[in-house]
PDB file of N, CA and C in Angstrom:
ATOM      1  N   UNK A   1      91.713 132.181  75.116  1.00  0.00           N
ATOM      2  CA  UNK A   1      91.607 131.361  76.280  1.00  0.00           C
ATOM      3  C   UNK A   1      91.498 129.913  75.809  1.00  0.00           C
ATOM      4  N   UNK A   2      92.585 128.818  76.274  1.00  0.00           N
ATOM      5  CA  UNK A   2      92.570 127.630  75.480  1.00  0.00           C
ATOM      6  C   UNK A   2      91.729 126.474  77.100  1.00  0.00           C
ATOM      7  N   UNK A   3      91.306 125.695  76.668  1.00  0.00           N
ATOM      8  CA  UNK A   3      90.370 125.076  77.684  1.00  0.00           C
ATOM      9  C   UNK A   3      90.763 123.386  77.259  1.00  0.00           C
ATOM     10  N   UNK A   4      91.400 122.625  77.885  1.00  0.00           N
ATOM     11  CA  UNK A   4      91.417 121.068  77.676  1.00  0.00           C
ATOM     12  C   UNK A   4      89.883 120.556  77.310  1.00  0.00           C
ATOM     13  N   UNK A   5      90.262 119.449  76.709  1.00  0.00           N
ATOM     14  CA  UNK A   5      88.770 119.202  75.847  1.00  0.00           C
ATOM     15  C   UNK A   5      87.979 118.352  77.480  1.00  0.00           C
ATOM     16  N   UNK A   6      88.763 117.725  78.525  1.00  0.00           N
ATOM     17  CA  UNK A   6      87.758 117.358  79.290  1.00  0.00           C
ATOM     18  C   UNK A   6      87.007 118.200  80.484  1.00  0.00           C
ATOM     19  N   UNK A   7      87.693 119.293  80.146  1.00  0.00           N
ATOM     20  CA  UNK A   7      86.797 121.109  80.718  1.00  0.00           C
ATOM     21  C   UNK A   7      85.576 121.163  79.521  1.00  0.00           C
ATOM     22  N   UNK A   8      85.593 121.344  78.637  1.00  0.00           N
ATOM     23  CA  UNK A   8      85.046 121.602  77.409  1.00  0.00           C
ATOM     24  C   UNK A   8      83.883 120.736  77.153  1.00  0.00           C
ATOM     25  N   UNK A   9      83.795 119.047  78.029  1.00  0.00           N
ATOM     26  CA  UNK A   9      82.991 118.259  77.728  1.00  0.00           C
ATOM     27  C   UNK A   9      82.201 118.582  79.003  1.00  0.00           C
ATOM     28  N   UNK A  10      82.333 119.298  80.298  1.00  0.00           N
ATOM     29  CA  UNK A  10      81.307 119.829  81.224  1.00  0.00           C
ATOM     30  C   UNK A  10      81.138 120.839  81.025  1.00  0.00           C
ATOM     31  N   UNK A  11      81.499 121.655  79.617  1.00  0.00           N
ATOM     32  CA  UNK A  11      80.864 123.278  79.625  1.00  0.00           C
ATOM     33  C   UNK A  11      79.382 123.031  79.324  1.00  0.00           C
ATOM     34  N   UNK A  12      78.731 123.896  79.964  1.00  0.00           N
ATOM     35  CA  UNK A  12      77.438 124.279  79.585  1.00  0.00           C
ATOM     36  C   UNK A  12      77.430 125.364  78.143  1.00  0.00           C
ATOM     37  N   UNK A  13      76.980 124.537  77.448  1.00  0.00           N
ATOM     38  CA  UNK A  13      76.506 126.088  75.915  1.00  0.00           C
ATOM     39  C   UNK A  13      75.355 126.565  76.164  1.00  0.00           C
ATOM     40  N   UNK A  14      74.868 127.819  76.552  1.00  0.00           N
ATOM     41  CA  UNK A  14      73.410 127.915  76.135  1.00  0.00           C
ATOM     42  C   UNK A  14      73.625 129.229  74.902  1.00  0.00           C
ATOM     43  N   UNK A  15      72.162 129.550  75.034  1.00  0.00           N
ATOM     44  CA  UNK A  15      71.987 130.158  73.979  1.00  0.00           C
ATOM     45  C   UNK A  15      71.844 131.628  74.288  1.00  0.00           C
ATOM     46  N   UNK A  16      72.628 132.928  74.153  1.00  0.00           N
ATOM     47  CA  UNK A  16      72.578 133.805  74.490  1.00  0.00           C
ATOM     48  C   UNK A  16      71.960 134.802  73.335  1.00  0.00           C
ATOM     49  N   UNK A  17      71.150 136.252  73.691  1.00  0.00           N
ATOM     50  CA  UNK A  17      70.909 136.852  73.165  1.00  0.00           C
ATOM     51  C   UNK A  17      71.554 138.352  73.961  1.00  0.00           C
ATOM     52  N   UNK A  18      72.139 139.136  72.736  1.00  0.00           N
ATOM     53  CA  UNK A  18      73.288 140.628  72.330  1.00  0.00           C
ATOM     54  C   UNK A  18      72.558 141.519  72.479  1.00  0.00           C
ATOM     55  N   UNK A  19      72.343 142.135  73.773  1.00  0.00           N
ATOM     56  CA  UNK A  19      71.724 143.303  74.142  1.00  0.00           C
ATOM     57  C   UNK A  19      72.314 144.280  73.961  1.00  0.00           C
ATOM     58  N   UNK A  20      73.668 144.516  74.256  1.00  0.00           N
ATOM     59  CA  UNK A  20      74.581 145.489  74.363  1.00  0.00           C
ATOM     60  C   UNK A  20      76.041 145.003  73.741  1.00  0.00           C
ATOM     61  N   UNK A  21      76.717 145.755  73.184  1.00  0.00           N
ATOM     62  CA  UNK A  21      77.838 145.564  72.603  1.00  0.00           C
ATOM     63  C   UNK A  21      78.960 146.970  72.345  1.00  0.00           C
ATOM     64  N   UNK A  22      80.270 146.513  72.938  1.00  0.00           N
ATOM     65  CA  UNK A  22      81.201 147.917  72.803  1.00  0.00           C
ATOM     66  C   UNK A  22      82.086 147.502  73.289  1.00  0.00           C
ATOM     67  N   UNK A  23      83.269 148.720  72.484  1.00  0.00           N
ATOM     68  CA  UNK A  23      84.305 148.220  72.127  1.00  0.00           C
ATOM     69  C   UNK A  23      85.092 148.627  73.704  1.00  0.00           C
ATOM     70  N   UNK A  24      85.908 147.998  74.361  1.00  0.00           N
ATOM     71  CA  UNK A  24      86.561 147.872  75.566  1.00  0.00           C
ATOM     72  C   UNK A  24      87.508 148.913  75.821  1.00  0.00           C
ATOM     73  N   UNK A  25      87.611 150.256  76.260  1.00  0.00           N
ATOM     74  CA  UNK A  25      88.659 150.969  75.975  1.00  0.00           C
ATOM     75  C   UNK A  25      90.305 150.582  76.465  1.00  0.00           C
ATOM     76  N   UNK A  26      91.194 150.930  75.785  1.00  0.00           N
ATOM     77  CA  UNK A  26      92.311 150.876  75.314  1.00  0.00           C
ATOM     78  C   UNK A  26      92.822 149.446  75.421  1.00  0.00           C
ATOM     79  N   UNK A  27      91.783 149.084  74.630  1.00  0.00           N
ATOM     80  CA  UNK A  27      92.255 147.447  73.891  1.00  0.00           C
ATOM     81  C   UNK A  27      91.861 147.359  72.149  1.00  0.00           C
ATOM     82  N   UNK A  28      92.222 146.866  71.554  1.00  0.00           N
ATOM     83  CA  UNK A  28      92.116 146.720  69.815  1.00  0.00           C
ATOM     84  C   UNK A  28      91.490 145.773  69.876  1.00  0.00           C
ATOM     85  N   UNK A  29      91.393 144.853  70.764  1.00  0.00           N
ATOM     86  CA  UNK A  29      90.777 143.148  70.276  1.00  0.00           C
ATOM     87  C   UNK A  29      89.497 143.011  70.734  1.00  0.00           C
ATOM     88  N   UNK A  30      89.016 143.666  72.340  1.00  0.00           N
ATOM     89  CA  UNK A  30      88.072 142.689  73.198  1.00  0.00           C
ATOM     90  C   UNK A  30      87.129 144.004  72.736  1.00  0.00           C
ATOM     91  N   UNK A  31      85.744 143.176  72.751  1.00  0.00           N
ATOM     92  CA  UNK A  31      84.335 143.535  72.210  1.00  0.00           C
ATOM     93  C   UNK A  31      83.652 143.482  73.817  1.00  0.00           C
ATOM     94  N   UNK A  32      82.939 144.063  74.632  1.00  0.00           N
ATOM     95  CA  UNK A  32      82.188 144.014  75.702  1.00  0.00           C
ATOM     96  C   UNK A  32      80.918 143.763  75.553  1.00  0.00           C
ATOM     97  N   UNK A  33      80.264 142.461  75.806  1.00  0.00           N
ATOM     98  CA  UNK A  33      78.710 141.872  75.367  1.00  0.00           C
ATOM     99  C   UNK A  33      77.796 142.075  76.742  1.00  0.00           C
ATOM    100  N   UNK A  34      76.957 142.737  76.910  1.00  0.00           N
ATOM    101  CA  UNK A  34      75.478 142.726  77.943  1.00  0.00           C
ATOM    102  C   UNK A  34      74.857 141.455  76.725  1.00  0.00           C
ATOM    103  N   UNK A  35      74.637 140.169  78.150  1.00  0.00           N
ATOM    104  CA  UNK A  35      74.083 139.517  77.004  1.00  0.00           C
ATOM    105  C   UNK A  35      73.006 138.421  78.179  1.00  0.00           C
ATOM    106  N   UNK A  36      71.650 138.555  77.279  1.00  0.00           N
ATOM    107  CA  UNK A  36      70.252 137.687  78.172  1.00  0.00           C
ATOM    108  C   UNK A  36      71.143 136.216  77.759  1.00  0.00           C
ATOM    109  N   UNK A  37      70.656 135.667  79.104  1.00  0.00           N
ATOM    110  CA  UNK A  37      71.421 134.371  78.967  1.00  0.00           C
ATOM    111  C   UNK A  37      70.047 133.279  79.944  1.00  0.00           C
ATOM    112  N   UNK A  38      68.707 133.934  79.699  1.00  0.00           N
ATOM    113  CA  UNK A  38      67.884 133.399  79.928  1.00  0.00           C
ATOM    114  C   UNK A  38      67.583 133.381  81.754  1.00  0.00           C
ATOM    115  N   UNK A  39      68.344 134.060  82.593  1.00  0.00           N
ATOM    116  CA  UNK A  39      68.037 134.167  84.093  1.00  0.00           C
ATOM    117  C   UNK A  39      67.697 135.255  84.201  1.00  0.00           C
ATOM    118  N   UNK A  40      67.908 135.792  85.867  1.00  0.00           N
ATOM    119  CA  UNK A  40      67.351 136.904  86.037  1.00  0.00           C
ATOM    120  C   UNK A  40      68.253 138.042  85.716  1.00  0.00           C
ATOM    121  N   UNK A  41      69.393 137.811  85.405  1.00  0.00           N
ATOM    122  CA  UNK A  41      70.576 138.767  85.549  1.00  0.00           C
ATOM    123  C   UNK A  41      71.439 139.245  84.275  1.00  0.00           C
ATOM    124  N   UNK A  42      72.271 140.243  84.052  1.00  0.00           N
ATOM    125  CA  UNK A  42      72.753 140.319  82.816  1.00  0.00           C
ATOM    126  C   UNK A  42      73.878 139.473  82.724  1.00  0.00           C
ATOM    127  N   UNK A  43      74.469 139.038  81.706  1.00  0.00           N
ATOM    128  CA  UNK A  43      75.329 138.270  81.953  1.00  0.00           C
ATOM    129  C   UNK A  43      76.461 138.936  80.493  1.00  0.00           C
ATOM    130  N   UNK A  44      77.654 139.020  81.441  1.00  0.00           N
ATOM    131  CA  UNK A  44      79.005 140.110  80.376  1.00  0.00           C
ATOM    132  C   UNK A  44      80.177 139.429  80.132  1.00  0.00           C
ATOM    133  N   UNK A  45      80.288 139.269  78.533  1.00  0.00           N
ATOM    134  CA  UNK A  45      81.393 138.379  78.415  1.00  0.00           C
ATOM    135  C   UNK A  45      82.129 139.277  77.300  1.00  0.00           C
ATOM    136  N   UNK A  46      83.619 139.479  77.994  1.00  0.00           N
ATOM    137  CA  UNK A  46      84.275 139.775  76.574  1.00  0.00           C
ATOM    138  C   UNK A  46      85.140 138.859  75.465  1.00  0.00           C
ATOM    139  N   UNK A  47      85.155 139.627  74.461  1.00  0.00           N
ATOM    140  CA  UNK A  47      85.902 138.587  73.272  1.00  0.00           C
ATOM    141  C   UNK A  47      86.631 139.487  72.772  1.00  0.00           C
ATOM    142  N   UNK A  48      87.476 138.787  71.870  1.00  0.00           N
ATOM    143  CA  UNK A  48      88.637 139.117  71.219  1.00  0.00           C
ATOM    144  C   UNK A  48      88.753 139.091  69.926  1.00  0.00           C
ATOM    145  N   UNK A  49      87.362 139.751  69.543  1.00  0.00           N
ATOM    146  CA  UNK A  49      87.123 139.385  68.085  1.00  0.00           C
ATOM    147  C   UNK A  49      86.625 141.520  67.642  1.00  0.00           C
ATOM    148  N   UNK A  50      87.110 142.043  67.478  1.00  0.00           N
ATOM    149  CA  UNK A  50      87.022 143.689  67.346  1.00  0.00           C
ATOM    150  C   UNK A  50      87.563 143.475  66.141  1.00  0.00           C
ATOM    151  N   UNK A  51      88.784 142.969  65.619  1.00  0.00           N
ATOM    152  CA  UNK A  51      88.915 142.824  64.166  1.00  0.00           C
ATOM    153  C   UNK A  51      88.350 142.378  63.276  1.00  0.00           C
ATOM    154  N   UNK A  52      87.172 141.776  63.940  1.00  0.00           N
ATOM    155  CA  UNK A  52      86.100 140.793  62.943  1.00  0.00           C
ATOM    156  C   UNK A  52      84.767 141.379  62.790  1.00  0.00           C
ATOM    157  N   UNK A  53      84.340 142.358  64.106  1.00  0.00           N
ATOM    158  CA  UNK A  53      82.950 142.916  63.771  1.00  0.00           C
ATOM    159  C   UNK A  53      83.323 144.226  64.326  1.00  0.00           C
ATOM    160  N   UNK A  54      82.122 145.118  64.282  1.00  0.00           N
ATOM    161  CA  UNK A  54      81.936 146.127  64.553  1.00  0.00           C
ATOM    162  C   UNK A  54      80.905 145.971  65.882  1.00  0.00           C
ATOM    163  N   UNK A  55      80.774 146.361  67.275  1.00  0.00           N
ATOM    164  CA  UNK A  55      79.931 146.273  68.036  1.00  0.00           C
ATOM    165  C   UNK A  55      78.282 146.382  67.688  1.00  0.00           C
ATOM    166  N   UNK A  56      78.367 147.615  67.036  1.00  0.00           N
ATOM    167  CA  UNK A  56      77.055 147.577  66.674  1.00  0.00           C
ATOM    168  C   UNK A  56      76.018 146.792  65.784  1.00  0.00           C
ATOM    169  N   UNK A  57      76.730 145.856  64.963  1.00  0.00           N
ATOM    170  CA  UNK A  57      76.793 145.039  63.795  1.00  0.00           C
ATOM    171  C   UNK A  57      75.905 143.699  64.758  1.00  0.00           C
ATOM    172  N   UNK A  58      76.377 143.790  66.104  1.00  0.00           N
ATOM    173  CA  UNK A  58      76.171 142.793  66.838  1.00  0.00           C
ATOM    174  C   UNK A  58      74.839 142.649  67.989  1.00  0.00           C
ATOM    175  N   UNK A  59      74.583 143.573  68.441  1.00  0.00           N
ATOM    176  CA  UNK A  59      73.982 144.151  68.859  1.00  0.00           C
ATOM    177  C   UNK A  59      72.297 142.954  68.267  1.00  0.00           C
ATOM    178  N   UNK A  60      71.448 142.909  69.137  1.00  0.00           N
ATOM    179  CA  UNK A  60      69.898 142.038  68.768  1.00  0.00           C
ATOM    180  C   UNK A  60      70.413 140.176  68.336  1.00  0.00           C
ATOM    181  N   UNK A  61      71.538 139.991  68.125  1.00  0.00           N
ATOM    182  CA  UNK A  61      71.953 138.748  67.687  1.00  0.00           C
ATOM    183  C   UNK A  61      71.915 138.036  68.697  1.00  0.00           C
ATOM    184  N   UNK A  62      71.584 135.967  68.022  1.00  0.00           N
ATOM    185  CA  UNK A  62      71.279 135.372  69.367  1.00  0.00           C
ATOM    186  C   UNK A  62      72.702 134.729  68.588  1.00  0.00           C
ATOM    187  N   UNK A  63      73.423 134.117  69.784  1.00  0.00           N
ATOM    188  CA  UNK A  63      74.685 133.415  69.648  1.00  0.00           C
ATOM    189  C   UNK A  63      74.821 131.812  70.534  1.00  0.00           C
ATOM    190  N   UNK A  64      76.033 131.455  71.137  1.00  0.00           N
ATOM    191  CA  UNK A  64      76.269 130.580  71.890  1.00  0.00           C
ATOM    192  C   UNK A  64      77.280 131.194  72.790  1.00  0.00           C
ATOM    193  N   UNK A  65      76.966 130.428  73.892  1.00  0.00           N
ATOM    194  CA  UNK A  65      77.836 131.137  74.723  1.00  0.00           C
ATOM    195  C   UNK A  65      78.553 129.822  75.890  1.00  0.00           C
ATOM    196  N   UNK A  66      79.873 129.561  76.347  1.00  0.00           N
ATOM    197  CA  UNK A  66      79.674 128.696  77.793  1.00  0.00           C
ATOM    198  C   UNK A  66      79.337 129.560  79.153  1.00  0.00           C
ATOM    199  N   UNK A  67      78.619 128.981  79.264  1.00  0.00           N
ATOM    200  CA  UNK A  67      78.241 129.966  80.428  1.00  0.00           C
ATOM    201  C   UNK A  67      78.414 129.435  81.855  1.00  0.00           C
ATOM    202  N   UNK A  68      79.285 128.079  81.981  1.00  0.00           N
ATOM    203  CA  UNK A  68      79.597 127.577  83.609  1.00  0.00           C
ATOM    204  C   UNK A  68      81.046 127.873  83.700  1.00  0.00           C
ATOM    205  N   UNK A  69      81.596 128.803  82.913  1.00  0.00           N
ATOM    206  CA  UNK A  69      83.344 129.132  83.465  1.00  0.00           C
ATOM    207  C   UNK A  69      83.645 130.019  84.465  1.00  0.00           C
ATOM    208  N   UNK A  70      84.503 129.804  85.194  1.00  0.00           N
ATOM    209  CA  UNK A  70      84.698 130.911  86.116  1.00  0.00           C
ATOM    210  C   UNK A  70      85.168 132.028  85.569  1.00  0.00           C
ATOM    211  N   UNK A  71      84.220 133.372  86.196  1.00  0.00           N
ATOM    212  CA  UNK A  71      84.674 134.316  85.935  1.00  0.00           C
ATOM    213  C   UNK A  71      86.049 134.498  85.459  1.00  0.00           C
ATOM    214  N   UNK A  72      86.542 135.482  84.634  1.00  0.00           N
ATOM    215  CA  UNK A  72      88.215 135.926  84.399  1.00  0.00           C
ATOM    216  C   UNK A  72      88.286 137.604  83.731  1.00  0.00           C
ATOM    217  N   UNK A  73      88.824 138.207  84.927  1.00  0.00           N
ATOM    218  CA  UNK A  73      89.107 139.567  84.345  1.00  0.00           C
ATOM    219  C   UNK A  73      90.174 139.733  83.495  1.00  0.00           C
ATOM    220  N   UNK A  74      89.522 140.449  82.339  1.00  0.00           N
ATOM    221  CA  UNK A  74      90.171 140.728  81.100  1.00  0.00           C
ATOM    222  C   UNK A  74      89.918 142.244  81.326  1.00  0.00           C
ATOM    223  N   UNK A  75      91.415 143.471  81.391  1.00  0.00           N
ATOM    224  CA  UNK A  75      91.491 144.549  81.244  1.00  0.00           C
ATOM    225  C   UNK A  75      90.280 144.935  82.488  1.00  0.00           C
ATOM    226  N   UNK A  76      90.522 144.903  83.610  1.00  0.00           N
ATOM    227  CA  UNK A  76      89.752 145.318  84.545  1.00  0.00           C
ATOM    228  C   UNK A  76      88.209 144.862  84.808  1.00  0.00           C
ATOM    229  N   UNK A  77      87.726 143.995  83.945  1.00  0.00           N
ATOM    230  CA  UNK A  77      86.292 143.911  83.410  1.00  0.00           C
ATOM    231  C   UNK A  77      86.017 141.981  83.712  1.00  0.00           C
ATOM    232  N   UNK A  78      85.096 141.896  84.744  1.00  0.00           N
ATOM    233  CA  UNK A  78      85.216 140.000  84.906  1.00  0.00           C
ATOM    234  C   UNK A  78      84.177 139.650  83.529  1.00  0.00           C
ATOM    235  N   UNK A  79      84.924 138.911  82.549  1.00  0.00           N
ATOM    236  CA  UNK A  79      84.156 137.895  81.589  1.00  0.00           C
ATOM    237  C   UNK A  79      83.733 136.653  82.411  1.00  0.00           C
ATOM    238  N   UNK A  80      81.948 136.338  81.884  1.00  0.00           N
ATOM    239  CA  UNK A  80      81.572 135.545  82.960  1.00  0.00           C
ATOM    240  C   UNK A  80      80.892 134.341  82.007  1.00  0.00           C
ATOM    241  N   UNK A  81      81.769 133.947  81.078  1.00  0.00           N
ATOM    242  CA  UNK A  81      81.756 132.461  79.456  1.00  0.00           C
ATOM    243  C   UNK A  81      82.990 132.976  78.394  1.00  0.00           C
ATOM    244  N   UNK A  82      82.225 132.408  77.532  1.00  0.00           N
ATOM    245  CA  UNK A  82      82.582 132.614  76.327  1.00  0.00           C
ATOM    246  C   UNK A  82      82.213 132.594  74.959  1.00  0.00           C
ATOM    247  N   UNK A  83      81.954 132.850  74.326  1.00  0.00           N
ATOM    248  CA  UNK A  83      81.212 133.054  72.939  1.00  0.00           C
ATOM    249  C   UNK A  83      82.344 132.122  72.281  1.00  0.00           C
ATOM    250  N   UNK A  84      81.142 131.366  71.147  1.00  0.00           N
ATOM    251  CA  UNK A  84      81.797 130.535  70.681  1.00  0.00           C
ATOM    252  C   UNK A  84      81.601 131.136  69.085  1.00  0.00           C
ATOM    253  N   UNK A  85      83.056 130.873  68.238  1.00  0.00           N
ATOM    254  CA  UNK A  85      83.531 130.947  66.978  1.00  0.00           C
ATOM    255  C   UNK A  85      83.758 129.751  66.043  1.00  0.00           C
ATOM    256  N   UNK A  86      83.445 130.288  64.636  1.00  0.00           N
ATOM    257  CA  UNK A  86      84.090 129.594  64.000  1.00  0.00           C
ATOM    258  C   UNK A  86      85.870 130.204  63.496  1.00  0.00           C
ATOM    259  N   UNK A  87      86.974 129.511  63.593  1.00  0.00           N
ATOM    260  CA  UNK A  87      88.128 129.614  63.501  1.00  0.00           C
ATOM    261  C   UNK A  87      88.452 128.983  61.828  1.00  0.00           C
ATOM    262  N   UNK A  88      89.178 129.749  60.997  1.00  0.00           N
ATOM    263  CA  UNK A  88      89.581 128.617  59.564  1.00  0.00           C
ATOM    264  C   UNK A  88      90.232 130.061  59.070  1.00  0.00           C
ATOM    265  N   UNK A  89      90.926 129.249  57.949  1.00  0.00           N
ATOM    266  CA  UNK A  89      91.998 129.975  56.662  1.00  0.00           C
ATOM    267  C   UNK A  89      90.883 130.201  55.638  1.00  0.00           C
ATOM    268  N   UNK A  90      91.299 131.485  55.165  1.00  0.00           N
ATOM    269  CA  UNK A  90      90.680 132.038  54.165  1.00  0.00           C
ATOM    270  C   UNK A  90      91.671 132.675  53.007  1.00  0.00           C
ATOM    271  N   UNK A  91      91.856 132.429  52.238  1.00  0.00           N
ATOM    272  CA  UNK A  91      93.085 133.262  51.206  1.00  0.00           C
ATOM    273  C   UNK A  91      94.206 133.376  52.262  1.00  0.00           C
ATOM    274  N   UNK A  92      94.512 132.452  53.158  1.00  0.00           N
ATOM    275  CA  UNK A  92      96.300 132.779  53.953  1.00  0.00           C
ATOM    276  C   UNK A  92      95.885 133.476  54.599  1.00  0.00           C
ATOM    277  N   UNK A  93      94.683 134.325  55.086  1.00  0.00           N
ATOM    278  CA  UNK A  93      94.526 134.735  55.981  1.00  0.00           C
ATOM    279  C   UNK A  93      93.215 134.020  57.470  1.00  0.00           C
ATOM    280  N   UNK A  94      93.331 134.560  58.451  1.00  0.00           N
ATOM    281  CA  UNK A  94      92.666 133.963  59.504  1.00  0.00           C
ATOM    282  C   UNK A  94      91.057 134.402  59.478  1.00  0.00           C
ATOM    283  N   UNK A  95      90.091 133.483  59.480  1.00  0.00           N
ATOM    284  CA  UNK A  95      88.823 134.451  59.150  1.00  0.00           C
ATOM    285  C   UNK A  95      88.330 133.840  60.741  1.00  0.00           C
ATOM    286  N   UNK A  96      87.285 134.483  60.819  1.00  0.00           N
ATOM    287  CA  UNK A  96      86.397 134.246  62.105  1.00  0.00           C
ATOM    288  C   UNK A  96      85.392 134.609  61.835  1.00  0.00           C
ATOM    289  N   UNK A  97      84.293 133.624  62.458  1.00  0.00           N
ATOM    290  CA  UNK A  97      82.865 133.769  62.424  1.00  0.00           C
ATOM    291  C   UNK A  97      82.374 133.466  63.517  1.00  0.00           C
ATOM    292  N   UNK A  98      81.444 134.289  64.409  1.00  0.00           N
ATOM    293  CA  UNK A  98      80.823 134.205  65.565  1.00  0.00           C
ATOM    294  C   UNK A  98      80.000 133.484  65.437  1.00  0.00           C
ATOM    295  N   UNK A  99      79.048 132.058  66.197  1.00  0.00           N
ATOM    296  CA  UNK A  99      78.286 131.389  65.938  1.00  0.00           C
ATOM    297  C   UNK A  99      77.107 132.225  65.982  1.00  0.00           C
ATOM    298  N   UNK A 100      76.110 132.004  65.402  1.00  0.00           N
ATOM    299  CA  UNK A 100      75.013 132.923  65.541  1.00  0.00           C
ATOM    300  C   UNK A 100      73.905 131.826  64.972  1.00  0.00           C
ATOM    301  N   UNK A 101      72.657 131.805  65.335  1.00  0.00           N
ATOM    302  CA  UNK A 101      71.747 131.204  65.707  1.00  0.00           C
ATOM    303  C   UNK A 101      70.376 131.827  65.019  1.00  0.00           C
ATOM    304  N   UNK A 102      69.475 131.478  64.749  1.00  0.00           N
ATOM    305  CA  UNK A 102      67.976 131.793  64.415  1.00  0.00           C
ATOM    306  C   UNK A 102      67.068 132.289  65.691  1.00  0.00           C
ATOM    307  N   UNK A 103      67.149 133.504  65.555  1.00  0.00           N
ATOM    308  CA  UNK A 103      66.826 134.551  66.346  1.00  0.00           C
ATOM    309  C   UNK A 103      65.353 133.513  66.727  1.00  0.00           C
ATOM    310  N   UNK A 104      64.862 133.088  66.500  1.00  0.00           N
ATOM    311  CA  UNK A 104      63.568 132.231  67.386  1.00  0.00           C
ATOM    312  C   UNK A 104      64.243 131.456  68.302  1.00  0.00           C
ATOM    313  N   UNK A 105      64.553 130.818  68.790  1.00  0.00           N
ATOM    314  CA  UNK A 105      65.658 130.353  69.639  1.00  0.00           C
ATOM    315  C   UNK A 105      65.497 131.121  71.166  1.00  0.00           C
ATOM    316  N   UNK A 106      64.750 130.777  72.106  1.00  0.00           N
ATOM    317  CA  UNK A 106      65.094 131.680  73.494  1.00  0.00           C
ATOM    318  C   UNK A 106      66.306 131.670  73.916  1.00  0.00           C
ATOM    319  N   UNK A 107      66.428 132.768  74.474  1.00  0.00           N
ATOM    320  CA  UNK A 107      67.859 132.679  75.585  1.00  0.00           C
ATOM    321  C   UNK A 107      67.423 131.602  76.691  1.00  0.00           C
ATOM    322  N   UNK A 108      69.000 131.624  76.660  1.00  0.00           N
ATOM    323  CA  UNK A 108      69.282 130.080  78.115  1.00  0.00           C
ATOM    324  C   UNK A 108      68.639 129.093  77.194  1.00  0.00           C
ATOM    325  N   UNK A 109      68.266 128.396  76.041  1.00  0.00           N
ATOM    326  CA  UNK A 109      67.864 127.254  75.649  1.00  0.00           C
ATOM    327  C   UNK A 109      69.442 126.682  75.622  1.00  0.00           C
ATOM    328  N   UNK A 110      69.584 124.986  76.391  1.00  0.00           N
ATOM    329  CA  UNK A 110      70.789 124.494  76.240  1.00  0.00           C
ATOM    330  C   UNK A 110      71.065 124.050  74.958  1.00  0.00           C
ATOM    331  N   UNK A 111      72.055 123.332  74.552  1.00  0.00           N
ATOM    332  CA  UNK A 111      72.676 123.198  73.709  1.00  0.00           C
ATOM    333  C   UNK A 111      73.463 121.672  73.963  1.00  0.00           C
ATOM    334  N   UNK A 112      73.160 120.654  73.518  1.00  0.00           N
ATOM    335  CA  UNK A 112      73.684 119.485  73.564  1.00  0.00           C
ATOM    336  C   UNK A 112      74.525 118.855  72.268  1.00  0.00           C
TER     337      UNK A 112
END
C-alpha cells in the first residue's frame, strides 16, 4: 500500500502491542495481527510480510503501527493501519524488518 508523503505527514503512529497473530488463509503474504492499540477495542491489521516471519514468532511484540487510515479490505478481512517496516538490500536480496520497540513502551503511546 503506497501512501503520498503529505498523507503520511497526518498519519498518526502509535505504539501497538501483538496479541494475536496468523497466517490469512489462501494467501502466501498477509500475516493477520489482533493488536492493543491502547483503546477500548481490538484493533486488526494485516501485512504482507509471511515471508519474513512466522506468526507465532510475533505474537507479545510491541511495534508501530498508523492507526488513522481508513479501513481497507484485504482478502475479505478490513485492515484498520499499518505496521511499519524496515525495507533495504541484503546480498541482492530484499530483507525486511518489522519495527519493533522496547516492550516497556504502553500501547497507544504516540509517536512523533
Amino acid at each position: 500500500m503506497k501512501y503520498r508523503y503529505n498523507e503520511l505527514t497526518k498519519s498518526d503512529f502509535r505504539v501497538v502491542k501483538v496479541e494475536a497473530c496468523e497466517a490469512v488463509p489462501k494467501s502466501k503474504k498477509l500475516l493477520k495481527f489482533t493488536l492493543n492499540d491502547g483503546s477500548d477495542r481490538k484493533r486488526t491489521i494485516l501485512s504482507g510480510i509471511h515471508e519474513y516471519y512466522e506468526p507465532e514468532e510475533l505474537v507479545g511484540k510491541t511495534c508501530v503501527a498508523i492507526t488513522n487510515l481508513p479501513p481497507r479490505k484485504m482478502m475479505g478481512i478490513d485492515s484498520e493501519g499499518m505496521l511499519i517496516s524496515a525495507v533495504y538490500e541484503y546480498d541482492g536480496h530484499e530483507g525486511l524488518n518489522l519495527l519493533m520497540l522496547d516492550d516497556r513502551i504502553p500501547a497507544g503511546a504516540k509517536l512523533y
